[in-house]
C-alpha atoms as a PDB file:
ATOM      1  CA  UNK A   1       0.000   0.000   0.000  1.00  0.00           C
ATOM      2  CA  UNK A   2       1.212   3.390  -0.820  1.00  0.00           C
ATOM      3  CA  UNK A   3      -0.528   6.775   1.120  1.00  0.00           C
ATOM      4  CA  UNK A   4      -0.964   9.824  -0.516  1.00  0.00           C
ATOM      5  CA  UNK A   5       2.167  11.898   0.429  1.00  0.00           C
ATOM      6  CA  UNK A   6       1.763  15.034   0.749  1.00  0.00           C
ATOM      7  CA  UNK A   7      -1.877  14.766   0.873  1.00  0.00           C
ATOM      8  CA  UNK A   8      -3.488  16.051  -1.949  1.00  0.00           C
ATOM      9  CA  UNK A   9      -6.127  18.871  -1.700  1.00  0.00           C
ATOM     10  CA  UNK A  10      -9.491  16.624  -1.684  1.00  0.00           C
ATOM     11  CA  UNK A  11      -7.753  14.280   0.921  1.00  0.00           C
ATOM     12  CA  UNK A  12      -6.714  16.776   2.865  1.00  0.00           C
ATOM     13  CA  UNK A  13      -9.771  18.796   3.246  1.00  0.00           C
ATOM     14  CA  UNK A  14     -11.869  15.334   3.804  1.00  0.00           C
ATOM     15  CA  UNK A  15      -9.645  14.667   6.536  1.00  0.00           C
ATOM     16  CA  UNK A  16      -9.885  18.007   8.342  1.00  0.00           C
ATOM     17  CA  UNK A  17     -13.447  17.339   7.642  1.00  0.00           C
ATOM     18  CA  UNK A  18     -13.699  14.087   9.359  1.00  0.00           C
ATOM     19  CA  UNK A  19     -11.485  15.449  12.633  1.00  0.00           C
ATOM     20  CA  UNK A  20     -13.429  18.104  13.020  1.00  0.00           C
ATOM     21  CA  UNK A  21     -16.989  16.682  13.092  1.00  0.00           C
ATOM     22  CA  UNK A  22     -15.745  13.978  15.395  1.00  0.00           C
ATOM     23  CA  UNK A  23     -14.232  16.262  18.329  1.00  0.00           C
ATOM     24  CA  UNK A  24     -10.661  16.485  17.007  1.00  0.00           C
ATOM     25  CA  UNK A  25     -10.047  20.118  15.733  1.00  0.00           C
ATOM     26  CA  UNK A  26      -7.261  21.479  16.130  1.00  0.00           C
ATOM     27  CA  UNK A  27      -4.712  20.233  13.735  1.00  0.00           C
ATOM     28  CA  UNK A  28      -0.819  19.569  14.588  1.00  0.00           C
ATOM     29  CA  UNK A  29       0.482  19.077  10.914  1.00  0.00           C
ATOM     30  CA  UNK A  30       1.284  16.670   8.382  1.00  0.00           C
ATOM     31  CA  UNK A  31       4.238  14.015   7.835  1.00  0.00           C
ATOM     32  CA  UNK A  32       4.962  11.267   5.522  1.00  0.00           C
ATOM     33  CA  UNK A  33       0.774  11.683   4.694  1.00  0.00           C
ATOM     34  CA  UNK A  34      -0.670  11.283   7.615  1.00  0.00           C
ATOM     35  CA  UNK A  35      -2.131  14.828   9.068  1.00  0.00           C
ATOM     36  CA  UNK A  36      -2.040  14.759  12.793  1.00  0.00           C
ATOM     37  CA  UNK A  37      -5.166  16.331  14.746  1.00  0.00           C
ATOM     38  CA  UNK A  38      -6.167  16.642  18.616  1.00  0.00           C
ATOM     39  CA  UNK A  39      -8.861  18.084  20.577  1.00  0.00           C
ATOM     40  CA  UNK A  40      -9.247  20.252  23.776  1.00  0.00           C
ATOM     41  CA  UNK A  41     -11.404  18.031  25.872  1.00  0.00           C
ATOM     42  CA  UNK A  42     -10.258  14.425  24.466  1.00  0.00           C
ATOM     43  CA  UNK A  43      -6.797  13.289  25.539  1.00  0.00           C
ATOM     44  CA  UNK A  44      -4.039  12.104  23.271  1.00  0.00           C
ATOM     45  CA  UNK A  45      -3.985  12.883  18.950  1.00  0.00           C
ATOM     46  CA  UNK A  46      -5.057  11.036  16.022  1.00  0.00           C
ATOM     47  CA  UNK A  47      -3.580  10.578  12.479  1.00  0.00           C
ATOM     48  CA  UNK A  48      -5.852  10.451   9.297  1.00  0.00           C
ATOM     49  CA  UNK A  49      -4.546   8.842   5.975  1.00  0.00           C
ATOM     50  CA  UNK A  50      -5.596   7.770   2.577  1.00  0.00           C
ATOM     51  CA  UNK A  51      -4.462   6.339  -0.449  1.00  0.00           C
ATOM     52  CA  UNK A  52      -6.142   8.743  -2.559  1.00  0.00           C
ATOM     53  CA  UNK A  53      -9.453  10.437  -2.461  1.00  0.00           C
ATOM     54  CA  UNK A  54     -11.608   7.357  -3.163  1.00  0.00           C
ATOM     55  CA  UNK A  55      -9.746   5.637   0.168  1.00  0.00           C
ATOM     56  CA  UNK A  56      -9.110   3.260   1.513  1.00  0.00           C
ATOM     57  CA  UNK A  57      -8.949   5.724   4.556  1.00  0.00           C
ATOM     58  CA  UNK A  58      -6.402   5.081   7.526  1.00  0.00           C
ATOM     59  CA  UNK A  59      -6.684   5.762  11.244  1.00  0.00           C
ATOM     60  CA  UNK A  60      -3.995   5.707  14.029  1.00  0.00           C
ATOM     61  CA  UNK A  61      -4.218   6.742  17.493  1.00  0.00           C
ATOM     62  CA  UNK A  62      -1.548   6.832  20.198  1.00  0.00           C
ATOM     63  CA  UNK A  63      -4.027   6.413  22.882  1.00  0.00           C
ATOM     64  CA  UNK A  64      -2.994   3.280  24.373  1.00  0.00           C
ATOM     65  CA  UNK A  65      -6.688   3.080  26.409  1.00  0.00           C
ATOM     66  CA  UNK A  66      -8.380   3.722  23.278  1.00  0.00           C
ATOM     67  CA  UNK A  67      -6.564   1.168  21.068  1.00  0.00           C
ATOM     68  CA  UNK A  68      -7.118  -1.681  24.432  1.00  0.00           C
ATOM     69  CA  UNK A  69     -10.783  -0.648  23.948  1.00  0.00           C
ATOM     70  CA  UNK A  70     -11.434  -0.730  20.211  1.00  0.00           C
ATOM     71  CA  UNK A  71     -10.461  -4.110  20.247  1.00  0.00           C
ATOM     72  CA  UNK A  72     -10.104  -3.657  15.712  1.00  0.00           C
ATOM     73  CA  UNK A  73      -7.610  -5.533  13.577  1.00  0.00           C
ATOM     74  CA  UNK A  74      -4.834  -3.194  13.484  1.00  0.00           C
ATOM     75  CA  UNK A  75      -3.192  -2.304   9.502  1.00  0.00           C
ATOM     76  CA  UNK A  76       0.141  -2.832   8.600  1.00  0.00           C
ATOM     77  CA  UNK A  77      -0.126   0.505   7.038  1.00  0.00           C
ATOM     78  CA  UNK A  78       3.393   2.009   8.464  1.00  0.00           C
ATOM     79  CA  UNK A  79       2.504   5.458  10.376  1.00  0.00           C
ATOM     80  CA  UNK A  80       2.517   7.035  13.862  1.00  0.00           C
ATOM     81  CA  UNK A  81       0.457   6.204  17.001  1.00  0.00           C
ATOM     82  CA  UNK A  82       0.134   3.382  18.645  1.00  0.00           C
ATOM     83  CA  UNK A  83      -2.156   1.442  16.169  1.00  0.00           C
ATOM     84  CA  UNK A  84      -3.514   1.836  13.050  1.00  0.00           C
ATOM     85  CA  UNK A  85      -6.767   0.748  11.423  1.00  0.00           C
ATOM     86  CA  UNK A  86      -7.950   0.958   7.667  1.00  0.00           C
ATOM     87  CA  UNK A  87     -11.387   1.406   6.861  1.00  0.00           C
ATOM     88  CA  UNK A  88     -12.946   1.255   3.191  1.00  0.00           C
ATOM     89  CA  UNK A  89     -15.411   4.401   3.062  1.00  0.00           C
ATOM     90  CA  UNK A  90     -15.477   7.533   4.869  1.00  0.00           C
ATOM     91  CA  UNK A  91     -18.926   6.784   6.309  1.00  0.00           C
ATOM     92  CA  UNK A  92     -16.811   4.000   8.235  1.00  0.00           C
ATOM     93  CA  UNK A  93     -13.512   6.471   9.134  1.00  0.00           C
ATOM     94  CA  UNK A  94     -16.455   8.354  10.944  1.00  0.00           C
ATOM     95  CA  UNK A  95     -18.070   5.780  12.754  1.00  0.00           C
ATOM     96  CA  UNK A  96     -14.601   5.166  14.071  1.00  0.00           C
ATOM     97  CA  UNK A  97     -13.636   8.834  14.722  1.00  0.00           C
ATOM     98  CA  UNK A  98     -16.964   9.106  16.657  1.00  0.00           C
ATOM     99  CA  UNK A  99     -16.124   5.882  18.895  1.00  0.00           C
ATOM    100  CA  UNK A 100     -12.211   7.012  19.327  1.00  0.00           C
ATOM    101  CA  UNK A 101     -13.521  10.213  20.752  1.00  0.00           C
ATOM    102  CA  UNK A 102     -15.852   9.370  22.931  1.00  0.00           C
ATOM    103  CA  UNK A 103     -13.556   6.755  24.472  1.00  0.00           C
ATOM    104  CA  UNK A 104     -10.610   9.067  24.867  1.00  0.00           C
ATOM    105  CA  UNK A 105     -12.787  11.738  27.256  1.00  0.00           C
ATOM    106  CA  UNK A 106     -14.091   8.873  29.159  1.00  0.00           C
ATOM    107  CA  UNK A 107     -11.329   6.214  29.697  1.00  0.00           C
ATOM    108  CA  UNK A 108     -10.084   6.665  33.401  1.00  0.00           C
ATOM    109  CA  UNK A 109      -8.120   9.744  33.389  1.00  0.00           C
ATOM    110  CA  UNK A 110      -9.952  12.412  31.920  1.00  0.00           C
ATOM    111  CA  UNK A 111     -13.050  12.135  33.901  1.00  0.00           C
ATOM    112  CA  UNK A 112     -10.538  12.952  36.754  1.00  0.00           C
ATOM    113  CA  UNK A 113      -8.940  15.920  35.317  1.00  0.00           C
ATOM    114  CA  UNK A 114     -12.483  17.147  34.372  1.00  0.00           C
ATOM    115  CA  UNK A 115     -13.418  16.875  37.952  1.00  0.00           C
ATOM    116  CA  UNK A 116     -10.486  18.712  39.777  1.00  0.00           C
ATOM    117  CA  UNK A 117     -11.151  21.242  37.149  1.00  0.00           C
ATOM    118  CA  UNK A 118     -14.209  22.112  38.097  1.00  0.00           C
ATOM    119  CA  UNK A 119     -14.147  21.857  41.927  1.00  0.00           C
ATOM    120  CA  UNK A 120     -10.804  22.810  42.474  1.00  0.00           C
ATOM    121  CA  UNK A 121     -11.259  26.417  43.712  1.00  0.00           C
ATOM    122  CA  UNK A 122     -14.700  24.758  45.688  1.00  0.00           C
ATOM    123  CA  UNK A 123     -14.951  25.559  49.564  1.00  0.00           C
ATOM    124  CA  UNK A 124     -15.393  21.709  51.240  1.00  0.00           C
ATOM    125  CA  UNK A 125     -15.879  22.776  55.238  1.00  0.00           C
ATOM    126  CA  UNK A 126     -19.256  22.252  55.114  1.00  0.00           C
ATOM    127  CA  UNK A 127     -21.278  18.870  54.822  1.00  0.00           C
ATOM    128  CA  UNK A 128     -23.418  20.682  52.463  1.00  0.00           C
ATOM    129  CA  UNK A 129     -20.186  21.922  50.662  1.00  0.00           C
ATOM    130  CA  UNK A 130     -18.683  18.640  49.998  1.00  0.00           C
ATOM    131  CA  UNK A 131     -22.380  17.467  49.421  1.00  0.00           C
ATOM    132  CA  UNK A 132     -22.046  19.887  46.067  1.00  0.00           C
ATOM    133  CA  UNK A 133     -18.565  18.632  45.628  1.00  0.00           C
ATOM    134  CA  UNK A 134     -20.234  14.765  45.445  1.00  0.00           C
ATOM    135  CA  UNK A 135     -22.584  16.145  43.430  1.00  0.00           C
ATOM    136  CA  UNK A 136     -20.505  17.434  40.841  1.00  0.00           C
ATOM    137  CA  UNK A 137     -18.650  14.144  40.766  1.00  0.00           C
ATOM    138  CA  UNK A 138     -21.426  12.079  40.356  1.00  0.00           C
ATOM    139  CA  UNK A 139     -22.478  13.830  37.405  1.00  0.00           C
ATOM    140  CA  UNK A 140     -19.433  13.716  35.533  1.00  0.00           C
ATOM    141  CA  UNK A 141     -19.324   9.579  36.476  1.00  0.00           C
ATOM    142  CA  UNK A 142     -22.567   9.460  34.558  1.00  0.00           C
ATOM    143  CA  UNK A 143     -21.944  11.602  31.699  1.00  0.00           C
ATOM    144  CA  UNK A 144     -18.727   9.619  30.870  1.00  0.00           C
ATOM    145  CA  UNK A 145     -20.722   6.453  31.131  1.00  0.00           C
ATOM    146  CA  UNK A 146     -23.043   7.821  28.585  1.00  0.00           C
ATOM    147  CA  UNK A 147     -20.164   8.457  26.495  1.00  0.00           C
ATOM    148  CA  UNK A 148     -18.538   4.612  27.491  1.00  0.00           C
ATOM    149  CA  UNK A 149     -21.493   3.407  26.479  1.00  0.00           C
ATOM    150  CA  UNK A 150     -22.754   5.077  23.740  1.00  0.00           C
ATOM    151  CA  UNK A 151     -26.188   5.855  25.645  1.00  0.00           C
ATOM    152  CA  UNK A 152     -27.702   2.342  25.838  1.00  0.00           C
ATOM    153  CA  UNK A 153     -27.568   0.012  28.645  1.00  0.00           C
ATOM    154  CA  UNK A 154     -25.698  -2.901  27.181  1.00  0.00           C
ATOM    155  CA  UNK A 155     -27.983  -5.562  28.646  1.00  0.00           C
ATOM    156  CA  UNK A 156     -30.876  -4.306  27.660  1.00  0.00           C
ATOM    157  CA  UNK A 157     -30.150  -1.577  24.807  1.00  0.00           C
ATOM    158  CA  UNK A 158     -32.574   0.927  26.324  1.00  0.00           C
ATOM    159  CA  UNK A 159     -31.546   4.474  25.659  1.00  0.00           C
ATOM    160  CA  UNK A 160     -34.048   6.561  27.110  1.00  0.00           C
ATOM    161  CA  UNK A 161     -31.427   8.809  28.764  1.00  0.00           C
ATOM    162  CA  UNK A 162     -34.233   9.323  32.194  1.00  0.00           C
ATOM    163  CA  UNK A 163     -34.558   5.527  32.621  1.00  0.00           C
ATOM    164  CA  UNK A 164     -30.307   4.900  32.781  1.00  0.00           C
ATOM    165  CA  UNK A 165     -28.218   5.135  35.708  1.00  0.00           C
ATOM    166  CA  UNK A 166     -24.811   5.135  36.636  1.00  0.00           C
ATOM    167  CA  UNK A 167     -24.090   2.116  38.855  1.00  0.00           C
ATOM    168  CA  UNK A 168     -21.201   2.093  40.681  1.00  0.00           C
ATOM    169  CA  UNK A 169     -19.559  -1.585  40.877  1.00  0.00           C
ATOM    170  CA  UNK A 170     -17.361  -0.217  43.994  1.00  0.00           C
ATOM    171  CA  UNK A 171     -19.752   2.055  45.923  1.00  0.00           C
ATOM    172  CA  UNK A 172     -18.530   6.139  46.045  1.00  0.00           C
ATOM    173  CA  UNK A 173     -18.474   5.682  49.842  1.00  0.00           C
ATOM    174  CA  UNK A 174     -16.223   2.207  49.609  1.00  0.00           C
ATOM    175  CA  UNK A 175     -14.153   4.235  46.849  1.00  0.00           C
ATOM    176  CA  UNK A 176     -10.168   4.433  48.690  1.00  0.00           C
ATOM    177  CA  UNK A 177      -9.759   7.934  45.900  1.00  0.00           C
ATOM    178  CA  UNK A 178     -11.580  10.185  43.587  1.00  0.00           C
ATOM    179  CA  UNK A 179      -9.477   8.205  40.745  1.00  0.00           C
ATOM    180  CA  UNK A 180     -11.198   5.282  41.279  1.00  0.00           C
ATOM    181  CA  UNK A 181     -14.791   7.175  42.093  1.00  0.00           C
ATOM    182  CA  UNK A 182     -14.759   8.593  38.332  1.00  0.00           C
ATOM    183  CA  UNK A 183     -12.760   5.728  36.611  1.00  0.00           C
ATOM    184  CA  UNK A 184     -15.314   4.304  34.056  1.00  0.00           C
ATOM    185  CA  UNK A 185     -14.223   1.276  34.329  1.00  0.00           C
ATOM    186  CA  UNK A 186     -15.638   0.710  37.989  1.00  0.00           C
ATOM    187  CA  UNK A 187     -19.178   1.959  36.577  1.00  0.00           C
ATOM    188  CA  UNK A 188     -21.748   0.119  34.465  1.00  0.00           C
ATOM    189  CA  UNK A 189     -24.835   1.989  32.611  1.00  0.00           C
ATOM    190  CA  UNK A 190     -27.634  -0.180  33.819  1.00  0.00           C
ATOM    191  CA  UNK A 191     -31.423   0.156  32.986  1.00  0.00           C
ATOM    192  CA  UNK A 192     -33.429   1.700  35.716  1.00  0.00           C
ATOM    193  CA  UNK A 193     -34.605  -1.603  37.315  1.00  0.00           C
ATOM    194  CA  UNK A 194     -31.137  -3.340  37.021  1.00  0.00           C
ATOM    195  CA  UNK A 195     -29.619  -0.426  38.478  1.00  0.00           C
ATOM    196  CA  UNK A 196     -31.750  -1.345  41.650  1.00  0.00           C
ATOM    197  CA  UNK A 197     -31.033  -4.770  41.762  1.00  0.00           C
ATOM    198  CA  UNK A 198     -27.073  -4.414  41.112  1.00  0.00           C
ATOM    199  CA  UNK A 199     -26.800  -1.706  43.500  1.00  0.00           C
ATOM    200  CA  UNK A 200     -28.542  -3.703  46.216  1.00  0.00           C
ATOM    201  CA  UNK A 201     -26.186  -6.936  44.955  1.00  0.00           C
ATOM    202  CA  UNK A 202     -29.473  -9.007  44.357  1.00  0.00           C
ATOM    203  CA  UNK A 203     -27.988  -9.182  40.593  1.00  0.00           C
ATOM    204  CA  UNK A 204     -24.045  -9.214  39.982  1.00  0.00           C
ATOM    205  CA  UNK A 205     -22.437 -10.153  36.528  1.00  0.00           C
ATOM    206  CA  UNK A 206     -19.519 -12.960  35.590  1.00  0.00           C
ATOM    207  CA  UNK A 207     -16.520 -12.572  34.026  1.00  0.00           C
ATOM    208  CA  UNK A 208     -18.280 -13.351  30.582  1.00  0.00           C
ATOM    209  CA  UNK A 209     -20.839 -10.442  31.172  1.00  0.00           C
ATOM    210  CA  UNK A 210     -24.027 -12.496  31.943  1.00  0.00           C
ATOM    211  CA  UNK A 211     -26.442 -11.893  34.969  1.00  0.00           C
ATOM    212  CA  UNK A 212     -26.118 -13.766  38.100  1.00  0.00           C
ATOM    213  CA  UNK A 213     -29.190 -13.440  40.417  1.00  0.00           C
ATOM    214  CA  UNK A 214     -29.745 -13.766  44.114  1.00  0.00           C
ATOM    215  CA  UNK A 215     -32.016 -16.592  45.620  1.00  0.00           C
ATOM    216  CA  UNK A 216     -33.695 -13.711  47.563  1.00  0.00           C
ATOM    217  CA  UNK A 217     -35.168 -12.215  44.023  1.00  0.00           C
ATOM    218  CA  UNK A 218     -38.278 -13.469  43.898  1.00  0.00           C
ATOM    219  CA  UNK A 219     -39.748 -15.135  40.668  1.00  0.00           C
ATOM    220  CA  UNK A 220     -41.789 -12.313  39.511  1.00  0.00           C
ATOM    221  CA  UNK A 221     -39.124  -9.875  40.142  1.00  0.00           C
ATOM    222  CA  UNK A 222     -36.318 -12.038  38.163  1.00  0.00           C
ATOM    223  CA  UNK A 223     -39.081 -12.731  35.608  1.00  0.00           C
ATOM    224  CA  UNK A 224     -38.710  -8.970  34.876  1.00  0.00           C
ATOM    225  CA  UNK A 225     -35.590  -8.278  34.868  1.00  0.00           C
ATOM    226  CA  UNK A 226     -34.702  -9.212  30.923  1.00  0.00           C
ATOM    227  CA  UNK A 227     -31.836  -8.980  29.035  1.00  0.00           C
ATOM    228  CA  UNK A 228     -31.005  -9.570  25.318  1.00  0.00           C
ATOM    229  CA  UNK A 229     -26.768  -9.524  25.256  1.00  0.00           C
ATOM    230  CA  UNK A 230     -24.004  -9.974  27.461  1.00  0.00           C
ATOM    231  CA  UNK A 231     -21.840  -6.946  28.919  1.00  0.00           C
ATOM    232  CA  UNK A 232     -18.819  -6.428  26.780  1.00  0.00           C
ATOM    233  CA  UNK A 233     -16.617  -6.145  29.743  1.00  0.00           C
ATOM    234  CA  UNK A 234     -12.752  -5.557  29.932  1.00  0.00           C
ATOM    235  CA  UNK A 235     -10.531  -7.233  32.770  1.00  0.00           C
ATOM    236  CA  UNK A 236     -10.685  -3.666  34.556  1.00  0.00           C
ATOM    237  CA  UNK A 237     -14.394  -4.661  34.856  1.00  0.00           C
ATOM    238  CA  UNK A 238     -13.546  -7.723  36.142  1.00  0.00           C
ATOM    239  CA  UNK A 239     -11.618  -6.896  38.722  1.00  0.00           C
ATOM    240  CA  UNK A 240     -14.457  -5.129  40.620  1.00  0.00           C
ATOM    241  CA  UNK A 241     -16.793  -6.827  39.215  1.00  0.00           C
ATOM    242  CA  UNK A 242     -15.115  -9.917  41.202  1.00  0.00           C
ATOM    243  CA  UNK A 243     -15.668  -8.124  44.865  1.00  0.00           C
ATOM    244  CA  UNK A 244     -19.323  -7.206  43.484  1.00  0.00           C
ATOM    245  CA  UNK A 245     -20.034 -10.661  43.323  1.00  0.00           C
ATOM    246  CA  UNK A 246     -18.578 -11.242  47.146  1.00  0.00           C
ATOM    247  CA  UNK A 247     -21.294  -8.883  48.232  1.00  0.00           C
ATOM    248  CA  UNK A 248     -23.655 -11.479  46.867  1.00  0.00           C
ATOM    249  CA  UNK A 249     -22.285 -14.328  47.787  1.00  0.00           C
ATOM    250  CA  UNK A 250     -22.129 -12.952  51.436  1.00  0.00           C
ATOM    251  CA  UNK A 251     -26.073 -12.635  51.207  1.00  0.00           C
ATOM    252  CA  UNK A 252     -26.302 -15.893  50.120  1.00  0.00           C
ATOM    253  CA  UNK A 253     -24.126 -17.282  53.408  1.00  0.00           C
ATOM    254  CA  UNK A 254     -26.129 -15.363  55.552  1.00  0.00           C
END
């Protein structure tokens, strides 16, 4: 394979194009055809390619979270970044774009930045003081799930944003730091009704993602708790996930 080098006008402006509506703006410069961009709220920079203005289009990151996440086939193409992916259309360069973003201002650090940001210069003295502080925390937690996730529960694929909530696997309380409070990876985005049950440990989830229910659900109630897919979950998930399932377990004993 052989990229466009310099980039030629059309390529160029398609990839500016593509940055842009996908978060990443502001652009660094150009070399050996791939033109670098990075954004002001999304950590780390991509790199957008072609071979010529009918593609195949080329995308490296050197986001190590991001690449863990995404999970693609990588490209030999040669380039910058820490992996690089080809995709056939620009309809599919976007799709990924839009997924590479909203992983890179979720994935564990930036949530944290965001949050000593904004209550940095706060006054915590007061129990209703640090109640705001919480506050502000919390919401940030579920906005970056919403981003994790793309807005859908992944058990159920409900996406009515009022019937979602952000469920802690650790509890805030239990949290030892606020890295671990706002780290997406100790947070699911659960239905309404699952949110109940997982918070309460009558329902905890295996290392494959599945549903594992309490004995002290009753029928009806495990009746309605449905589910169509498993939880694509990473080993950071896991982790928790694995003293979530203790809390059950400990129900079960007593």
């Amino acid at each position: 394979m052989a990229l466009e080098a310099p980039q030629s006008f059309i390529v160029r402006e398609e990839c500016e194009k593509a940055a842009s509506q996908n978060g990443f703006r502001r652009i660094l410069g150009e070399e050996a055809g791939w033109r670098a961009f990075a954004s002001t709220t999304a950590h780390g920079a991509i790199f957008l390619a072609a071979e010529g203005s009918h593609g195949p289009w080329f995308l490296a990151t050197d986001h190590a979270g991001v690449v863990a996440e995404l999970g693609w086939p990588a490209s030999p193409a040669p380039g910058p970044g820490a992996s690089r992916y080809a995709f056939a259309t620009l309809s599919e360069l976007y799709a990924a774009l839009n997924r590479a973003y909203f992983l890179a201002i979720s994935l564990p650090d930036a949530p944290l930045r965001d949050f000593e940001q904004r209550v940095g210069d706060l006054p915590t003295t007061t129990e209703v003081e640090r109640l705001i502080v919480q506050r502000i925390g919390q919401d940030i937690f579920r906005n970056r799930l919403l981003d994790y996730w793309q807005g859908r529960c992944p058990l159920t694929g409900i996406s009515d944003p009022h019937l979602l909530r952000a469920s802690h696997i650790i509890p805030w309380a239990e949290c030892e730091s606020d890295a671990e409070r706002l780290n997406v990876h100790n947070g699911l985005l659960l239905s309404a009704l699952w949110d109940a049950a997982f918070d309460r440990a009558l329902i905890t989830f295996n290392d494959g993602g599945e549903p594992e229910f309490s004995p002290a659900l009753s029928d009806q109630a495990r009746a309605e708790l449905r589910w169509h897919s498993p939880i694509k979950l990473t080993d950071s998930h896991r982790h928790r996930l694995a003293r979530h399932r203790e809390r059950l377990s400990r129900q079960i004993v007593s």
